[in-house]
Protein backbone atom coordinates (compact mmCIF):
# COMPACT_ATOMS: atom_id res chain seq x y z
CA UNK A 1 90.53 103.54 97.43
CA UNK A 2 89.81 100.90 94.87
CA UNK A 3 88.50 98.31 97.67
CA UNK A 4 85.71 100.84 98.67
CA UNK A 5 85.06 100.98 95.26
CA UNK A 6 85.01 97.52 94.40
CA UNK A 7 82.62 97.36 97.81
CA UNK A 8 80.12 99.89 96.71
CA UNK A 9 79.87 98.32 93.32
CA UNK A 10 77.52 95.88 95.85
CA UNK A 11 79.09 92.92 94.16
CA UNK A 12 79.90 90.87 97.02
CA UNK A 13 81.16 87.30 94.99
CA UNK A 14 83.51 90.02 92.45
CA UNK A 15 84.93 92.12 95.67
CA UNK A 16 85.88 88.87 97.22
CA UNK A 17 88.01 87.66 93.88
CA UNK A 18 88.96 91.13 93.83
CA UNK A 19 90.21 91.13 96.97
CA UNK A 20 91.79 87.60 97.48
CA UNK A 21 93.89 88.36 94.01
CA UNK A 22 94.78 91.75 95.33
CA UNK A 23 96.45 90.17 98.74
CA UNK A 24 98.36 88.18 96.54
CA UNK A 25 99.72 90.31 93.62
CA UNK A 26 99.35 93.49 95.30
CA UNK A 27 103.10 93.49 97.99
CA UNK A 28 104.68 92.26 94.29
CA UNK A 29 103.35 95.11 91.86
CA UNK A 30 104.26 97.99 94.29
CA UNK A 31 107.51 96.26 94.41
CA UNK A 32 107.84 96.11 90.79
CA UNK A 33 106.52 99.62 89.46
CA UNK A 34 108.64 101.19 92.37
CA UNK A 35 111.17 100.19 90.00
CA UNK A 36 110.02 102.18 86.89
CA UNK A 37 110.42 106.10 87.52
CA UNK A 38 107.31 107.44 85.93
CA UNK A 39 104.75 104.78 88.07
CA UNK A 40 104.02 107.29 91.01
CA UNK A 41 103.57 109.99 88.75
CA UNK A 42 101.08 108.48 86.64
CA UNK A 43 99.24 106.42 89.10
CA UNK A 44 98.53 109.96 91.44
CA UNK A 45 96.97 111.27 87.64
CA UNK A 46 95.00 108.17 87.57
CA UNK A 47 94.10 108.06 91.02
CA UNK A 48 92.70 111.64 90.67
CA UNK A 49 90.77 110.76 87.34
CA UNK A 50 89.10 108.27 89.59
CA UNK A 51 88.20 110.55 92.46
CA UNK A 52 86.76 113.23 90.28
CA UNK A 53 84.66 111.16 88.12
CA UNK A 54 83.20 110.13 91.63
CA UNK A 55 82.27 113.40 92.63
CA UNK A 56 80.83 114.13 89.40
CA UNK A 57 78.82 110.78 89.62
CA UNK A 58 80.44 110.03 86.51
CA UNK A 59 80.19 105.82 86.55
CA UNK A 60 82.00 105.68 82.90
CA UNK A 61 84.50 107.79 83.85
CA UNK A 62 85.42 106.24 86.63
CA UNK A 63 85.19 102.90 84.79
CA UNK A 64 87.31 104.69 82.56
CA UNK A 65 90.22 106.01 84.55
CA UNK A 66 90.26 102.35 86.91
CA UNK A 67 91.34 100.70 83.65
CA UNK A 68 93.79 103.07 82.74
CA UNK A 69 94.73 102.41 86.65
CA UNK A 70 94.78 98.59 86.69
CA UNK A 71 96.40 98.32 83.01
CA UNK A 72 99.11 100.93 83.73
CA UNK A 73 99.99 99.06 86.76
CA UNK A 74 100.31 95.99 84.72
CA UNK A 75 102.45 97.88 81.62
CA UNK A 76 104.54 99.11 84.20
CA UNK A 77 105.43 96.12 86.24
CA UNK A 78 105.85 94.10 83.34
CA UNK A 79 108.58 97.02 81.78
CA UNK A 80 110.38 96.76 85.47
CA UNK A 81 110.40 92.11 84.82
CA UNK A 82 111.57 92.82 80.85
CA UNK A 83 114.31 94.93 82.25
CA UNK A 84 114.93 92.72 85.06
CA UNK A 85 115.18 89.69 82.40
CA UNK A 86 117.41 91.83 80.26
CA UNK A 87 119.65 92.75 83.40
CA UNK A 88 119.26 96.37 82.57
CA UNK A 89 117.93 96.28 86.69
């Protein structure tokens, strides 16, 4: 969802950052927030923000609910490496 996205944004020099970061970092994160309990949960809620600001046309909503996407990934995954470094995991 987020690469066809990224690929209508017509962008083609930011999708292919995008996309060469997101090979890289991507297999990691899902391993990481599969470690937190609430990261399904809240990424299905964010996932759904996205879709219906697209249906509405709504370009600042869905700029809105992608970066509660991306940064919830990241506050999630880095929870799962504190605990991790704490051996609580």
């Amino acid at each position: 969802m987020h690469h066809t996205l990224y690929r209508n944004a017509n962008m083609p020099i930011l999708q292919e950052t995008i996309e060469n970061l997101w090979w890289r970092f991507s297999p990691y994160l899902h391993i990481y927030a599969a470690e937190v309990p609430d990261y399904k949960a809240m990424a299905i809620r964010n996932h759904e923000g996205i879709l219906n600001a697209v249906r509405e046309k709504n370009a600042k909503g869905v700029c809105k609910w992608l970066t509660l996407d991306l940064n919830t990934a990241v506050d999630f995954v880095t929870a799962a490496l504190d605990a991790r470094e704490k051996g609580e995991k």
